[in-house]
N, C-alpha and C. Protein backbone atom coordinates (compact mmCIF):
# COMPACT_ATOMS: atom_id res chain seq x y z
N UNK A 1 63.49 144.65 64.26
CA UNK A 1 63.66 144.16 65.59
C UNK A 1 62.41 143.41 66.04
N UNK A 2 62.47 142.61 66.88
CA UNK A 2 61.58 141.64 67.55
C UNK A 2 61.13 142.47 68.36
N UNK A 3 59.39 142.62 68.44
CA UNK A 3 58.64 143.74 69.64
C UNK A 3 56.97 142.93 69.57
N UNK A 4 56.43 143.23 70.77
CA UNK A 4 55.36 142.45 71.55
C UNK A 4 54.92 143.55 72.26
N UNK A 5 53.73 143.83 71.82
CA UNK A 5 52.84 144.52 72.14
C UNK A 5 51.74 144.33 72.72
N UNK A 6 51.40 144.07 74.38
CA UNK A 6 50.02 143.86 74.64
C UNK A 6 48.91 144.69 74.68
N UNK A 7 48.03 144.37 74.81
CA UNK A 7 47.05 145.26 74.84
C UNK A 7 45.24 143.86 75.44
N UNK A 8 44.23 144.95 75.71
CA UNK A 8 43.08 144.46 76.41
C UNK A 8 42.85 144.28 77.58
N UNK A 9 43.99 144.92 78.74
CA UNK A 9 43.46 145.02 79.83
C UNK A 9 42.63 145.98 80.27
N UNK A 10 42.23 145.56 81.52
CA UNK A 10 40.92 146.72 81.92
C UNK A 10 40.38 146.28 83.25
N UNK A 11 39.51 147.17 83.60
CA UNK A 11 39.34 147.04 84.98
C UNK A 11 37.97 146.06 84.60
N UNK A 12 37.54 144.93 85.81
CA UNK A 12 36.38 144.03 85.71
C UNK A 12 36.03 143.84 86.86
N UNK A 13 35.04 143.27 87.13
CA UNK A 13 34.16 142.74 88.48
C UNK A 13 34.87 141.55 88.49
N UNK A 14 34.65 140.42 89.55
CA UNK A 14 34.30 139.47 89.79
C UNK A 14 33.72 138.60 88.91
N UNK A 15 34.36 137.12 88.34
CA UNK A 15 33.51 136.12 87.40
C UNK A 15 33.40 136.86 85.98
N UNK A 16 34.04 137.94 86.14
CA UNK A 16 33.84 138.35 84.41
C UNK A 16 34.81 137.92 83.79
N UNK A 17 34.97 138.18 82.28
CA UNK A 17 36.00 137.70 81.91
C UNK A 17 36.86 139.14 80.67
N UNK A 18 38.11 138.40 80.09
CA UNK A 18 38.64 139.68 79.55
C UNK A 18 39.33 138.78 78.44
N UNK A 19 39.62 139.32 76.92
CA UNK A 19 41.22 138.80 76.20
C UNK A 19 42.03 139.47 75.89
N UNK A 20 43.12 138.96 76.53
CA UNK A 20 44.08 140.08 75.94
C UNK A 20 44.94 139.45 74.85
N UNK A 21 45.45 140.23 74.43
CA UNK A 21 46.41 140.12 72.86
C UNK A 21 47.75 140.76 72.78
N UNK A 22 48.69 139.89 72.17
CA UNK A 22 49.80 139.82 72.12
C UNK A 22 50.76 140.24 70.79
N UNK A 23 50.56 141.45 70.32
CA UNK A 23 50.79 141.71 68.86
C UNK A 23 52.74 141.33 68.52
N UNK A 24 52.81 140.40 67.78
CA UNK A 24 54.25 140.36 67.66
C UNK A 24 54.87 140.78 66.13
N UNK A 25 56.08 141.24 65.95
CA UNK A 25 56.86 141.90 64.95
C UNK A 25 57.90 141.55 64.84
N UNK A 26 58.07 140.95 63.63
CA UNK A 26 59.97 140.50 63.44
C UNK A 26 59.65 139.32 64.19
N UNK A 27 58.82 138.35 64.42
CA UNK A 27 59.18 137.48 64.99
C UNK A 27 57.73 136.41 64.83
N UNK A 28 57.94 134.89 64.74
CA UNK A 28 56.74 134.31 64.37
C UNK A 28 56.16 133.37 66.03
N UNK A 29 55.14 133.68 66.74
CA UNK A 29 54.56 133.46 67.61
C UNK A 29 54.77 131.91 67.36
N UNK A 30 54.12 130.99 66.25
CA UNK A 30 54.01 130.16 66.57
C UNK A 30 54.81 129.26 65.77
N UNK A 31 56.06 129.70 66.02
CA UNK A 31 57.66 129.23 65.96
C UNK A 31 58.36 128.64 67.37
N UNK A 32 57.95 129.52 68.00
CA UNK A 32 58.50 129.72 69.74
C UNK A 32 57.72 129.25 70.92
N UNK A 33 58.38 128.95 71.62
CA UNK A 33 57.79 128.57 73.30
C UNK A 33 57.34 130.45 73.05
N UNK A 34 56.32 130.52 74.09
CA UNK A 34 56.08 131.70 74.25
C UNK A 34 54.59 131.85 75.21
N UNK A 35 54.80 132.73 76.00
CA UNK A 35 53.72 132.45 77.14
C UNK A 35 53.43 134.06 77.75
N UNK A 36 52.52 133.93 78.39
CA UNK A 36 52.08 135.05 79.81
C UNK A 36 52.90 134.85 81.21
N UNK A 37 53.09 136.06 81.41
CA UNK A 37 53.45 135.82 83.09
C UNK A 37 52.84 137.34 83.37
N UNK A 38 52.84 137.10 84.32
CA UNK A 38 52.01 138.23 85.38
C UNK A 38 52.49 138.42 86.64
N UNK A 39 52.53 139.77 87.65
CA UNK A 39 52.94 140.22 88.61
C UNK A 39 52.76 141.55 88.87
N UNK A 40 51.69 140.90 90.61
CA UNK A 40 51.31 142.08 91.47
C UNK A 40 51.98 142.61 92.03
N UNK A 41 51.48 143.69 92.33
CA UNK A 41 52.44 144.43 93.59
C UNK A 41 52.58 143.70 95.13
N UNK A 42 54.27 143.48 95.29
CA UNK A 42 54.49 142.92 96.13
C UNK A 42 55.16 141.30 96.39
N UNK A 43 54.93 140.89 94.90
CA UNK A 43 54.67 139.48 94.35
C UNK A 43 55.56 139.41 93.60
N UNK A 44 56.54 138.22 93.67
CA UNK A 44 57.30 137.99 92.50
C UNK A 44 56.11 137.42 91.07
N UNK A 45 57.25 137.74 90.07
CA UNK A 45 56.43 137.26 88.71
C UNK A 45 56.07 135.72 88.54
N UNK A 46 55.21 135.64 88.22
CA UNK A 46 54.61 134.55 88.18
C UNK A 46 54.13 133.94 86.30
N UNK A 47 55.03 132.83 86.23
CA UNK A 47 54.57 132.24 84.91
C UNK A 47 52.87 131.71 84.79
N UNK A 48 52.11 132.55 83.86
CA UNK A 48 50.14 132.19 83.54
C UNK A 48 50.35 130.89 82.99
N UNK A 49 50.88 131.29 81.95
CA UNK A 49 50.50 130.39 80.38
C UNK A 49 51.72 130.02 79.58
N UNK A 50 52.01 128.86 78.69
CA UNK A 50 52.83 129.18 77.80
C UNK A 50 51.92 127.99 76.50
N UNK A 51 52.86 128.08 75.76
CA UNK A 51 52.53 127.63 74.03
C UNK A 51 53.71 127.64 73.36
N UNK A 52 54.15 126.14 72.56
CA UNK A 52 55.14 126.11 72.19
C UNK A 52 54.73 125.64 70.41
N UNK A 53 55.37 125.43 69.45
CA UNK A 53 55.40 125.17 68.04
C UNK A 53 54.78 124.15 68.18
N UNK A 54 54.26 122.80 68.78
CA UNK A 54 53.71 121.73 69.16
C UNK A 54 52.75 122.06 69.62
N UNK A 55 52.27 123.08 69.59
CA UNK A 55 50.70 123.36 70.60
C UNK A 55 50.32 122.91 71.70
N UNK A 56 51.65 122.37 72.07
CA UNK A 56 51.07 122.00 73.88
C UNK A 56 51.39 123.25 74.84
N UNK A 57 50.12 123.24 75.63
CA UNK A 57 49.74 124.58 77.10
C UNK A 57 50.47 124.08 77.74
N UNK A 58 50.76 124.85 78.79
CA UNK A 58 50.87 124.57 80.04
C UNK A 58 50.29 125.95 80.84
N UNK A 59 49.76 125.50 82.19
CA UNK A 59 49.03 126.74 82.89
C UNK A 59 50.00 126.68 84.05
N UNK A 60 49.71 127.72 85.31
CA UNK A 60 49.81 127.76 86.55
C UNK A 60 48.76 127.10 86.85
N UNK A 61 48.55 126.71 88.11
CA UNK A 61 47.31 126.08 88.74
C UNK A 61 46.24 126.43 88.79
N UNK A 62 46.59 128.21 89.45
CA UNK A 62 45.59 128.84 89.68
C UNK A 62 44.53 128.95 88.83
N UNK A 63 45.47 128.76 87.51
CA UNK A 63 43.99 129.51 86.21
C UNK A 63 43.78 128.22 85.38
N UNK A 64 44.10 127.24 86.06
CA UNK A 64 44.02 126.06 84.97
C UNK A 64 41.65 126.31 85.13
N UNK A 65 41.84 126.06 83.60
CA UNK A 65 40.43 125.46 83.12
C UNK A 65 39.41 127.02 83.46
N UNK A 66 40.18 128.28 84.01
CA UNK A 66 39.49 129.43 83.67
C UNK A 66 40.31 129.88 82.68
N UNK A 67 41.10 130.04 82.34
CA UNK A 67 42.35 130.80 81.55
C UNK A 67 42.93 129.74 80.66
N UNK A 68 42.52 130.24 78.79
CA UNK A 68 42.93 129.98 77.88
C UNK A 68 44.19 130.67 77.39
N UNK A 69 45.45 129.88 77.10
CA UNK A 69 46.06 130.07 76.09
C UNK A 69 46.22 129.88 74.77
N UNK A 70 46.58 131.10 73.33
CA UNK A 70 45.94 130.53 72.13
C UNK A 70 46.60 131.55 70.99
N UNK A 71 46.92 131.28 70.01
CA UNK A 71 47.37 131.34 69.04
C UNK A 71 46.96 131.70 67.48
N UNK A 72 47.17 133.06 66.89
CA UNK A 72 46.40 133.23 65.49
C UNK A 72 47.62 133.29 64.71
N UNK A 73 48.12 132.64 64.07
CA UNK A 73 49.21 132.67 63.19
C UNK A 73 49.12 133.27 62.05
N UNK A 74 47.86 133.47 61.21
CA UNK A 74 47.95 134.29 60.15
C UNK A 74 47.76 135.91 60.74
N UNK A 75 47.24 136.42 62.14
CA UNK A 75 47.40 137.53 62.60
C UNK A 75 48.82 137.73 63.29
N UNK A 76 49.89 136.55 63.85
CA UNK A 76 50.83 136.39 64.52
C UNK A 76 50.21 137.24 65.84
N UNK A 77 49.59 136.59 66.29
CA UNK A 77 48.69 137.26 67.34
C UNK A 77 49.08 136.16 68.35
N UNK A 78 49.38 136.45 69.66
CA UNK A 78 48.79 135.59 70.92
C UNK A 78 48.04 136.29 71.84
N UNK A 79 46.86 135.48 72.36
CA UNK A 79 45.95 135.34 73.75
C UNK A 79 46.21 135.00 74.75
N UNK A 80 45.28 135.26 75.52
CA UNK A 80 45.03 134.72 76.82
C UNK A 80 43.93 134.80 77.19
N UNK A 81 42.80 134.15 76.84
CA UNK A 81 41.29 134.21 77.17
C UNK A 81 41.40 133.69 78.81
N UNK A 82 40.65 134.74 79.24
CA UNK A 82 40.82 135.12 81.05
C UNK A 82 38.86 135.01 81.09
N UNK A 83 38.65 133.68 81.88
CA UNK A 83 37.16 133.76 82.11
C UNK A 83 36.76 133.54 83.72
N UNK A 84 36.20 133.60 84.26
CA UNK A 84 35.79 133.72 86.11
C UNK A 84 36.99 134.38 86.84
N UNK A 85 37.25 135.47 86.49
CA UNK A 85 37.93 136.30 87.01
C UNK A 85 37.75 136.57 88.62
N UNK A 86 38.97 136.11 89.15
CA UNK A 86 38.74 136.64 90.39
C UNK A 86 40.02 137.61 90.78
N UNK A 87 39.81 138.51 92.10
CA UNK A 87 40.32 139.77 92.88
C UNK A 87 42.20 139.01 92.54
N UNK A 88 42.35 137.76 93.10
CA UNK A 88 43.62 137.24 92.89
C UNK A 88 44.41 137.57 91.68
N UNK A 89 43.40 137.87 90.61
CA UNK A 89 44.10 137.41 89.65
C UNK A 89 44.47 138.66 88.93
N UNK A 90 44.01 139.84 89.70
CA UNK A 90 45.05 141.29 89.77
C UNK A 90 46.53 141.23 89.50
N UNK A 91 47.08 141.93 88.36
CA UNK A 91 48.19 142.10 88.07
C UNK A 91 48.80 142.67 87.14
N UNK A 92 49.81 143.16 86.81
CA UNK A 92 50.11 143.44 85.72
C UNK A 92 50.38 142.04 84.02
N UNK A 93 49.90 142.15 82.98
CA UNK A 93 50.64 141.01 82.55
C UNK A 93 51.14 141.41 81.47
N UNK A 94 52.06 140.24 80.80
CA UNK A 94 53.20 140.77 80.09
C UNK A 94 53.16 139.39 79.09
N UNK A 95 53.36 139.28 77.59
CA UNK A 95 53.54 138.54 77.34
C UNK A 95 55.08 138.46 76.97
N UNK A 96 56.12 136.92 76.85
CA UNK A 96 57.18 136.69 76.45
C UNK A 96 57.61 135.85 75.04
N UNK A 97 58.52 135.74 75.17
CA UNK A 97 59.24 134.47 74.07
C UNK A 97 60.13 134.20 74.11
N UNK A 98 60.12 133.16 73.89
CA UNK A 98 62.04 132.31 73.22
C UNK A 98 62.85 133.73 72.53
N UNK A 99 64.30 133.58 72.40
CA UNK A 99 64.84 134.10 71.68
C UNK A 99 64.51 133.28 70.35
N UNK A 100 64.56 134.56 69.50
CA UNK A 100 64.49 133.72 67.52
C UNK A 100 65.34 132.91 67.43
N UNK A 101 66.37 132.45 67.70
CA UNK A 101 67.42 131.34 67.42
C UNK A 101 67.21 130.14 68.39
N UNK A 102 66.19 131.05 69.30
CA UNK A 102 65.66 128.96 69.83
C UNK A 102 64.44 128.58 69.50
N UNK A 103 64.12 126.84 69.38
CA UNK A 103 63.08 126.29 68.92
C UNK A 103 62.64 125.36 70.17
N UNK A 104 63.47 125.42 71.01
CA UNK A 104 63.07 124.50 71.75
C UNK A 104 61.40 124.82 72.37
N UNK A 105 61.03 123.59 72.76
CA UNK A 105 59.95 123.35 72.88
C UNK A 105 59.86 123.45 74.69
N UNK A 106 58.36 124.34 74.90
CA UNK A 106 58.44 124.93 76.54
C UNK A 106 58.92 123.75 76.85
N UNK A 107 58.58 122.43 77.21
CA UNK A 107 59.28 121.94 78.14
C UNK A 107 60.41 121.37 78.43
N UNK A 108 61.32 122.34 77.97
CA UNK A 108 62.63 122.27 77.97
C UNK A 108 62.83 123.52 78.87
N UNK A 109 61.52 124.50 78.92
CA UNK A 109 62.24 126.06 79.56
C UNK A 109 63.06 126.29 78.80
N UNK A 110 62.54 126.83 78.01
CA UNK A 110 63.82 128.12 77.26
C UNK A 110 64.00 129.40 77.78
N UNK A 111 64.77 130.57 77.37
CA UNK A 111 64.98 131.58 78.11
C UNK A 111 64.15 132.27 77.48
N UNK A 112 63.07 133.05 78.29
CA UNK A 112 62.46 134.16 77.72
C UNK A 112 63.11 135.13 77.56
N UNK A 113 63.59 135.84 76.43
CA UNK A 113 64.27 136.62 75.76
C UNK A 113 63.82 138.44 75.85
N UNK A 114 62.44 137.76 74.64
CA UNK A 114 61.68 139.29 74.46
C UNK A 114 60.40 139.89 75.47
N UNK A 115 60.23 140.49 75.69
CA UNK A 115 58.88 141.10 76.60
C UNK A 115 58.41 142.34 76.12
N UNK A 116 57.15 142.15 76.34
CA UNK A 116 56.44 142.72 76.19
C UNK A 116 55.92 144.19 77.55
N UNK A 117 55.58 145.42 76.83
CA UNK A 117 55.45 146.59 77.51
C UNK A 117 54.50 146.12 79.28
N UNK A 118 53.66 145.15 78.89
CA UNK A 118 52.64 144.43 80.23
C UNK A 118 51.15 145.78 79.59
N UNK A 119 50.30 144.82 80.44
CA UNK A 119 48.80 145.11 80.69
C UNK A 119 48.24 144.97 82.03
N UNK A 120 47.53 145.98 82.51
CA UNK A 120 47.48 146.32 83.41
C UNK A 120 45.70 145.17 83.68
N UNK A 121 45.05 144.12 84.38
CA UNK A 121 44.15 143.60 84.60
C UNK A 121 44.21 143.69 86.32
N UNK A 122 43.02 144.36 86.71
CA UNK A 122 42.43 144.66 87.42
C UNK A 122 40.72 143.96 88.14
N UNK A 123 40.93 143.01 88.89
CA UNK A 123 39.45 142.27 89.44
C UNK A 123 39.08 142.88 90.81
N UNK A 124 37.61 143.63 90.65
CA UNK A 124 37.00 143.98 91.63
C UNK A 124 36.26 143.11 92.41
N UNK A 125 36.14 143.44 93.55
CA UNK A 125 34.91 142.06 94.69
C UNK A 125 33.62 142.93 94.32
C-alpha cells in the first residue's frame, strides 16, 4: 500500500528554521505532483508547497523565498526546508500526493489522494 510518513516537527523560536521529511512507500515521490499543506487551529487547510515530475515549485505566498520545497529520489524522501520561521506559520503539516495512476503535472491540480499522519510545527515570539 501507498503510506507517507512525516516526521521533524518541533517546537522553535522565531527566525529559526526546521526540515521536515516526507518518508514514502509503495509509491515514487518523484513520479507525482506532490506537496505540503498545513492547518491551524481554526483555519482551513492551506496548500505550502508542491513538486511535480518536472521539478517545477510552486509556494503559497506567505513562505515564498523562506520555505524550500525538495526532493531525494534515491531516499524517495520529500522536504520542506522551513527557514525565518515566524508565530504564523504554526500548524499542523501534512504531506500529500497524486493518486499512482496520475502523472499529471501540479499545474493541472491533480487530486491529492494519499496523506500523510501531519507534523506538528510550532513558532514561538
Amino acid at each position: 500500500q501507498v503510506q507517507l510518513v512525516e516526521s521533524g516537527g518541533d517546537s522553535v523560536q522565531a527566525g529559526g528554521s526546521l526540515r521536515l521529511s516526507c518518508s514514502a512507500s509503495g509509491y515514487s515521490v518523484n513520479s507525482h505532483c506532490v506537496g505540503w499543506f498545513r492547518q491551524a487551529p481554526g483555519k482551513k487547510r492551506e496548500a505550502v508547497a508542491t513538486i511535480d515530475r518536472a521539478g517545477d515549485t510552486t509556494y503559497t505566498d506567505s513562505v515564498k523565498v523562506r520555505f524550500t520545497i525538495s526532493r531525494d529520489n534515491a531516499k524517495n524522501t520529500l522536504y520542506l526546508q522551513m527557514s525565518s520561521l515566524k508565530p504564523e506559520d504554526t500548524a499542523a503539516y501534512y504531506c500529500a500526493a497524486a493518486a499512482p495512476s496520475d502523472f499529471r503535472l501540479c499545474r493541472w491540480k491533480p487530486d491529492f489522494i494519499v496523506w500523510g499522519q501531519g507534523t506538528q510545527v510550532t513558532v514561538s515570539s
